[in-house]
N, C-alpha and C. Protein backbone atom coordinates (compact mmCIF):
# COMPACT_ATOMS: atom_id res chain seq x y z
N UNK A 1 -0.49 7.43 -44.42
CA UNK A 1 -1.70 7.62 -43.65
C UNK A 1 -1.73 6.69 -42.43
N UNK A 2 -1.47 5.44 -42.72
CA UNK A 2 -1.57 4.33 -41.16
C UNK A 2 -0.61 4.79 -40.48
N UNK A 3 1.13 5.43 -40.97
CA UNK A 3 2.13 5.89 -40.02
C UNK A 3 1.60 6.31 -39.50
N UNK A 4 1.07 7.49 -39.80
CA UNK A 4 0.70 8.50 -38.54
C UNK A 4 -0.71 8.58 -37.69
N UNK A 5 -1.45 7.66 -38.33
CA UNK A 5 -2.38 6.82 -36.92
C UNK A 5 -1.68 5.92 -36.12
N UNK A 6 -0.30 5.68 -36.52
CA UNK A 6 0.62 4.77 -35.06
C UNK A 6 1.25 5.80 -34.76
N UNK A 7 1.99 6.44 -34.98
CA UNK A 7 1.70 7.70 -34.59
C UNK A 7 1.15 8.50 -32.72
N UNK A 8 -0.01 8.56 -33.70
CA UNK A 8 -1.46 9.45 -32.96
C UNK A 8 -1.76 8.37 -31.69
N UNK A 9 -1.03 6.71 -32.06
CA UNK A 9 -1.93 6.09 -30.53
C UNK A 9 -0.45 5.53 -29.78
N UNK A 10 0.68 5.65 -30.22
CA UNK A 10 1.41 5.20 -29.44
C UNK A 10 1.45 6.01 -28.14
N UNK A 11 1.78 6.73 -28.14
CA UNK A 11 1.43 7.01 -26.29
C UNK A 11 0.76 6.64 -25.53
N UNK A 12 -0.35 6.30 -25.88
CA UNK A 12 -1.53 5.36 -25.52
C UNK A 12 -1.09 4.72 -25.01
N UNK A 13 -0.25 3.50 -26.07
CA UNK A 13 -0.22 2.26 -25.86
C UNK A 13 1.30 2.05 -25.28
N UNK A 14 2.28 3.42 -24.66
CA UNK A 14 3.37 3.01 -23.82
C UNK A 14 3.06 3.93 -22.19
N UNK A 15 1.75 3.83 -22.36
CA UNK A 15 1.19 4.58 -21.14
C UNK A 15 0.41 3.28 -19.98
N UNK A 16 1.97 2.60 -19.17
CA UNK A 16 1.95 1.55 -18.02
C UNK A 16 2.26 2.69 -17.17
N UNK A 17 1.50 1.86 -15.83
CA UNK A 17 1.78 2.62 -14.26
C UNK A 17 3.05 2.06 -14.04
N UNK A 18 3.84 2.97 -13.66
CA UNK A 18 5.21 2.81 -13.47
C UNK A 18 5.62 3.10 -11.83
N UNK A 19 6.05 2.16 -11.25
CA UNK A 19 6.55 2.24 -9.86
C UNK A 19 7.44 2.52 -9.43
N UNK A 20 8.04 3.33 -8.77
CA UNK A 20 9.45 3.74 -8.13
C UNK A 20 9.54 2.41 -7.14
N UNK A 21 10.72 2.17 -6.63
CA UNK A 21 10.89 1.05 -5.82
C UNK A 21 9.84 1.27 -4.26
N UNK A 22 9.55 0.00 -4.33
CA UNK A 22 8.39 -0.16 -2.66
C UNK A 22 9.02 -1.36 -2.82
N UNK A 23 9.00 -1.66 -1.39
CA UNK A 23 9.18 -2.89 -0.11
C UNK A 23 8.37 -3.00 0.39
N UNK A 24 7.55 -4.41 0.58
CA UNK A 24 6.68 -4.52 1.20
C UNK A 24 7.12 -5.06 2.62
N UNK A 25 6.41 -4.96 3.87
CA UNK A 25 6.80 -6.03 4.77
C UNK A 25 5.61 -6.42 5.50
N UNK A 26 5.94 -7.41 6.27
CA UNK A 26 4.79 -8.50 7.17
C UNK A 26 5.37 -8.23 8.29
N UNK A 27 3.89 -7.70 9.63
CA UNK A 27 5.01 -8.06 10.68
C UNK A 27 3.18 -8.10 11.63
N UNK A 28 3.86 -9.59 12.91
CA UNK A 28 2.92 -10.04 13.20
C UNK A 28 2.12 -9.09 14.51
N UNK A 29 2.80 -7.87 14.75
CA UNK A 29 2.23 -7.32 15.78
C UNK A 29 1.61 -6.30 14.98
N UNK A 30 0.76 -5.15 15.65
CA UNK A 30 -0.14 -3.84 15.45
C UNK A 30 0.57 -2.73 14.57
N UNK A 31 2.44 -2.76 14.75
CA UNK A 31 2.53 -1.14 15.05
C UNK A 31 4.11 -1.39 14.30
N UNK A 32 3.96 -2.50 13.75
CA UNK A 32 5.54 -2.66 12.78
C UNK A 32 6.59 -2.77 13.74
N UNK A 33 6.56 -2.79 15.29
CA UNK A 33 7.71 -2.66 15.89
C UNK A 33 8.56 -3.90 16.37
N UNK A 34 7.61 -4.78 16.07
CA UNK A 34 8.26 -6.53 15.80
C UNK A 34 9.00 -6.74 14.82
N UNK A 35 9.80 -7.55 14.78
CA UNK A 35 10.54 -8.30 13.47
C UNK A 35 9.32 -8.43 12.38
N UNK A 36 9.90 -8.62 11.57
CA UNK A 36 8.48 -8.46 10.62
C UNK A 36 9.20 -9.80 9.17
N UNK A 37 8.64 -9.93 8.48
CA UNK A 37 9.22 -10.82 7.26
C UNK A 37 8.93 -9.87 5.56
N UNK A 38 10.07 -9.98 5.48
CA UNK A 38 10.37 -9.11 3.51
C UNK A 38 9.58 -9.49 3.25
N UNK A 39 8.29 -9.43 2.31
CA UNK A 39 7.22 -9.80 1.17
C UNK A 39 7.76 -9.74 -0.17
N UNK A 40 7.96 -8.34 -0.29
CA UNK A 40 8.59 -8.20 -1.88
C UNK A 40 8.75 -6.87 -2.14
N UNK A 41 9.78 -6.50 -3.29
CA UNK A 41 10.11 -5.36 -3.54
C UNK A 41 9.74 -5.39 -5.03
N UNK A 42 8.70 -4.58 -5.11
CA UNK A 42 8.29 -3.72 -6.36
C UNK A 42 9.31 -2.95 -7.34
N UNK A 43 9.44 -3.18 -8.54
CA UNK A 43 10.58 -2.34 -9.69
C UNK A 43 9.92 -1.99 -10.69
N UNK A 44 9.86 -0.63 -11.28
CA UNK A 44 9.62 -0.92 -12.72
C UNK A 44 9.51 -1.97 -13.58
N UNK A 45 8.22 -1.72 -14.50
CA UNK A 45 7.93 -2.90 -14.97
C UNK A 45 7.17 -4.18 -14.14
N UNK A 46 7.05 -4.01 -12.74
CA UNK A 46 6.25 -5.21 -12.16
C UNK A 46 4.87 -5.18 -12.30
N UNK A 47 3.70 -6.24 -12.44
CA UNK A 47 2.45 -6.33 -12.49
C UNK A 47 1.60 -5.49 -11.64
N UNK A 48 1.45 -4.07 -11.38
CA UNK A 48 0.35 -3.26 -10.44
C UNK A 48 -0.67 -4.47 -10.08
N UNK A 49 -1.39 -4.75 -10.77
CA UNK A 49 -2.30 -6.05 -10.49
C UNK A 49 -2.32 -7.20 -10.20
N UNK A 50 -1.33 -7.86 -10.01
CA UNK A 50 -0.79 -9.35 -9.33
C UNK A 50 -0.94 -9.29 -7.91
N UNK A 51 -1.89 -10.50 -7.44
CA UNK A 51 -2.05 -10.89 -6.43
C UNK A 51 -1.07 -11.66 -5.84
N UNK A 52 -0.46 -11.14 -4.44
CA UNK A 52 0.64 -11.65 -3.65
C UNK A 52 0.08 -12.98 -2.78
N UNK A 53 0.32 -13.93 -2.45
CA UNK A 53 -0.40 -14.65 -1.29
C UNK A 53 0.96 -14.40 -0.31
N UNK A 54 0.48 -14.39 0.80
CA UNK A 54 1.38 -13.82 1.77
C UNK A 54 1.25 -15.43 2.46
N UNK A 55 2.63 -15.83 2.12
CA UNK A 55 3.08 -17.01 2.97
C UNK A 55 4.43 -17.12 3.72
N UNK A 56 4.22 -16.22 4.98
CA UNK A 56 5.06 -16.36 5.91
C UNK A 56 5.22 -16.84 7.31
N UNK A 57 4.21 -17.44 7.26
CA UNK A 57 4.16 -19.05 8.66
C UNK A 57 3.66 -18.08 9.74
N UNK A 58 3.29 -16.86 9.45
CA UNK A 58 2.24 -16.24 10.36
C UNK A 58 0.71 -15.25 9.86
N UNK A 59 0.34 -15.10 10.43
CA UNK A 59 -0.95 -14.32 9.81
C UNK A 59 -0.41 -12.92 10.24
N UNK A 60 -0.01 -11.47 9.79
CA UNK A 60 0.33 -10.70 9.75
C UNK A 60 -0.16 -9.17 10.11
N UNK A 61 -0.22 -8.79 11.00
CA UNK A 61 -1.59 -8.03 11.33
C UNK A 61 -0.84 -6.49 11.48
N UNK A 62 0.33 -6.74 10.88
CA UNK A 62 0.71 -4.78 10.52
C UNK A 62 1.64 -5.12 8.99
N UNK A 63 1.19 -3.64 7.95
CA UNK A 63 1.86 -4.34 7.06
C UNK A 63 3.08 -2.58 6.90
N UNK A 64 4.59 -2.88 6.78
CA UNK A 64 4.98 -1.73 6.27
C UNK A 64 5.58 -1.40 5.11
N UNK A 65 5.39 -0.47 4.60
CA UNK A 65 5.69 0.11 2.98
C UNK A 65 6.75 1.07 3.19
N UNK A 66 8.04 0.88 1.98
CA UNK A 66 9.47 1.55 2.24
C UNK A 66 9.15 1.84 0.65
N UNK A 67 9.09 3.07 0.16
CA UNK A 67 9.24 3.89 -1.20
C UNK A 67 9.15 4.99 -1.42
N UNK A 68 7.76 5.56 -1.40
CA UNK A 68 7.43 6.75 -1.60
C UNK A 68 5.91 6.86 -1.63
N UNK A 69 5.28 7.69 -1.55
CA UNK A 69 4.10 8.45 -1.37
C UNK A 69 3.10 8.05 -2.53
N UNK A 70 3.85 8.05 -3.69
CA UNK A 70 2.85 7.55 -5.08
C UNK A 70 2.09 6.19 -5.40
N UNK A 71 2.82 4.80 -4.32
CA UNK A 71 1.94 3.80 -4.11
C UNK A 71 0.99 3.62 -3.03
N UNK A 72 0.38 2.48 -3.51
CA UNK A 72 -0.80 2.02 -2.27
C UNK A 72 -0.98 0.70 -2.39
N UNK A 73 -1.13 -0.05 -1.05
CA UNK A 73 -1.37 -1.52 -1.57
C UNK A 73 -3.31 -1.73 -0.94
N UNK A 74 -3.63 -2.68 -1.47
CA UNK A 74 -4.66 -3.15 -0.48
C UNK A 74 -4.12 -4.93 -0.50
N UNK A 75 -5.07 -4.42 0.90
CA UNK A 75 -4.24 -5.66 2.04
C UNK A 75 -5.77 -6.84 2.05
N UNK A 76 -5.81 -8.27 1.82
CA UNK A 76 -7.07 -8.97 2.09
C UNK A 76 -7.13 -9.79 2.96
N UNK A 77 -8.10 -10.17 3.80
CA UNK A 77 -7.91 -11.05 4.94
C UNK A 77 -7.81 -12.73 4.06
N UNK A 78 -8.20 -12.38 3.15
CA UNK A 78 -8.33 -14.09 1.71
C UNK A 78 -6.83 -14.00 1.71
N UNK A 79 -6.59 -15.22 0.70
CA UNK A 79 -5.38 -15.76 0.36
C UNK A 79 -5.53 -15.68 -1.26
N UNK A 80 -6.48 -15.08 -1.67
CA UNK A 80 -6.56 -14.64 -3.32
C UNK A 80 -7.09 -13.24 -3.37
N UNK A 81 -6.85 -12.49 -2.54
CA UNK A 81 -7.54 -11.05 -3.24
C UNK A 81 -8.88 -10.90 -3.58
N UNK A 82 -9.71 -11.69 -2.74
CA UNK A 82 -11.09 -11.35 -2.79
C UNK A 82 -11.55 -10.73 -1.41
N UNK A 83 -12.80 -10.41 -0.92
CA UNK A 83 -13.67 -10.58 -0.30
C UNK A 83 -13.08 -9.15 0.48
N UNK A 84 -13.20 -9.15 2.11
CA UNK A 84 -12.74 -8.38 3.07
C UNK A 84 -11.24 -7.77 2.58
N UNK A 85 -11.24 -6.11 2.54
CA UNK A 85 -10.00 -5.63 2.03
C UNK A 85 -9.63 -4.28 3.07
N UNK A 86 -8.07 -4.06 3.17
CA UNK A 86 -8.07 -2.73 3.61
C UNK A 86 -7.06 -2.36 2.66
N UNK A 87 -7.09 -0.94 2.28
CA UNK A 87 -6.03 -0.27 1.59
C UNK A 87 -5.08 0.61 2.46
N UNK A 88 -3.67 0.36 1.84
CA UNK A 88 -2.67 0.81 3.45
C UNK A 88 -1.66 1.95 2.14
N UNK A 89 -1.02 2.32 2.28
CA UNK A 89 -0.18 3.09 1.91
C UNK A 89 0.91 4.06 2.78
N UNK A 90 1.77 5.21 1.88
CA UNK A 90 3.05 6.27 2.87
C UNK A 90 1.81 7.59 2.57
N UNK A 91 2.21 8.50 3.41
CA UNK A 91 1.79 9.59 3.54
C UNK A 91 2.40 10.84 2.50
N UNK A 92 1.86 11.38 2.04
CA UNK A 92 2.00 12.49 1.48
C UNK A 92 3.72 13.02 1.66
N UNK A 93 4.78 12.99 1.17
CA UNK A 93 6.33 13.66 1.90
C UNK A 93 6.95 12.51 2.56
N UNK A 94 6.46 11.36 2.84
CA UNK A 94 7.25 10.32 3.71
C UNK A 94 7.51 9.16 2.68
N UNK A 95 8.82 8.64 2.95
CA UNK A 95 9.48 7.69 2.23
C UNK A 95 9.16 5.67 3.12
N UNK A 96 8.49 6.01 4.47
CA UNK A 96 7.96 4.98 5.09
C UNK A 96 6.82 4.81 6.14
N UNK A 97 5.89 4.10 5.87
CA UNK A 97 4.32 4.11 6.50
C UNK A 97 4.27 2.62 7.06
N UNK A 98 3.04 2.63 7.74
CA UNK A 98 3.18 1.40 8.77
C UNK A 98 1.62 1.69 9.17
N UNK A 99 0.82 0.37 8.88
CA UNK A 99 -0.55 0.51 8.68
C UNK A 99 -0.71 -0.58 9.76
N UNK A 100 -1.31 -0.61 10.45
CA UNK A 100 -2.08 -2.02 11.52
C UNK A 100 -3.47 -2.46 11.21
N UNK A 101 -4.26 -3.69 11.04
CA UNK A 101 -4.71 -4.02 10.37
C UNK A 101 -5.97 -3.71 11.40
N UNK A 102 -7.54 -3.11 10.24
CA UNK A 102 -8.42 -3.04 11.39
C UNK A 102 -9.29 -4.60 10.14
N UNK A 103 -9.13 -5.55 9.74
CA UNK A 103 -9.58 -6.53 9.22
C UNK A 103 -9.36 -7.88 9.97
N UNK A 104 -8.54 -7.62 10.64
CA UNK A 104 -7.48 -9.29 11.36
C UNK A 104 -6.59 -9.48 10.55
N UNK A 105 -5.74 -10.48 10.44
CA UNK A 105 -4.68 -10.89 10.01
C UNK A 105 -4.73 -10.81 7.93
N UNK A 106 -3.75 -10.32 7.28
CA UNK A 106 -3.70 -10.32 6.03
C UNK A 106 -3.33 -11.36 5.11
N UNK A 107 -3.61 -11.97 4.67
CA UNK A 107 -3.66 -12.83 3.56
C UNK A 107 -3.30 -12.78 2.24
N UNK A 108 -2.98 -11.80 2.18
CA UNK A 108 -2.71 -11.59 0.68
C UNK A 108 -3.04 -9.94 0.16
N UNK A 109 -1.92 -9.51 -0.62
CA UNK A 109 -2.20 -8.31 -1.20
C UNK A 109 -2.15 -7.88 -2.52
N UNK A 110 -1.80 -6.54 -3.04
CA UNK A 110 -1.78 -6.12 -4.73
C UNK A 110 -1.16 -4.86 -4.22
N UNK A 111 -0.15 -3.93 -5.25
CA UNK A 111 0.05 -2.62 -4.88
C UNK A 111 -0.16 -2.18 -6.22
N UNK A 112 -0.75 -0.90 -5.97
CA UNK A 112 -0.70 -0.27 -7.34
C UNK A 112 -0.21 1.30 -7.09
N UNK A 113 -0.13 1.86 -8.22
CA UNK A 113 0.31 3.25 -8.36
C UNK A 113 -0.87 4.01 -7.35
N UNK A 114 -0.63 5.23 -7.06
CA UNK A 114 -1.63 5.72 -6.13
C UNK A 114 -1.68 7.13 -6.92
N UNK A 115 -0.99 7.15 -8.29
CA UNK A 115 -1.41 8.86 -9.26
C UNK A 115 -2.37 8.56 -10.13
């Protein structure tokens, strides 16, 4: 009888948002067409919910995403993921997007699944 109530909830409980690979990047101009600085690359298995502090000796005011269509990050002008936020993400069919910040400079982000 308990087998098969573990059973009945394991799917449940192996049901994590799962990420195809994303790259994040920092780059200090509008439109991604500056040098920009790596942030981090997302893998299976990484925290959807972990707050990034973006420490790259500039304040970052375009952010671009290399994966696929199924993530989204939001971007915070804080250095902990509070307060003032924008959410940036790829478009529908495109493998790379490039968001310019209408907040000012980013501070810190989170990406999560976008299904």
């Amino acid at each position: 009888m308990q087998f098969s109530k573990l059973i009945a909830i394991l799917p449940a409980l192996l049901a994590v948002p799962v990420f195809g690979q994303l790259d994040v990047y920092a780059h200090p101009c509008s439109d991604c067409k500056c040098n920009g600085a790596f942030l981090h690359q997302f893998k299976n298995g990484d925290d959807p919910n972990h707050c990034y502090n973006i420490n790259v000796g500039f304040g970052p005011y375009s952010v671009g995403l290399k994966g696929g269509d199924s993530v989204s990050c939001q971007m915070y002008h804080s250095s902990d993921c509070s307060g003032l936020q924008q959410s940036v993400g790829i478009k529908k069919g495109q493998s790379y997007g490039c968001t310019g910040t209408q907040i000012g400079s980013f501070g810190s982000y989170k990406c999560t699944t976008g299904k």
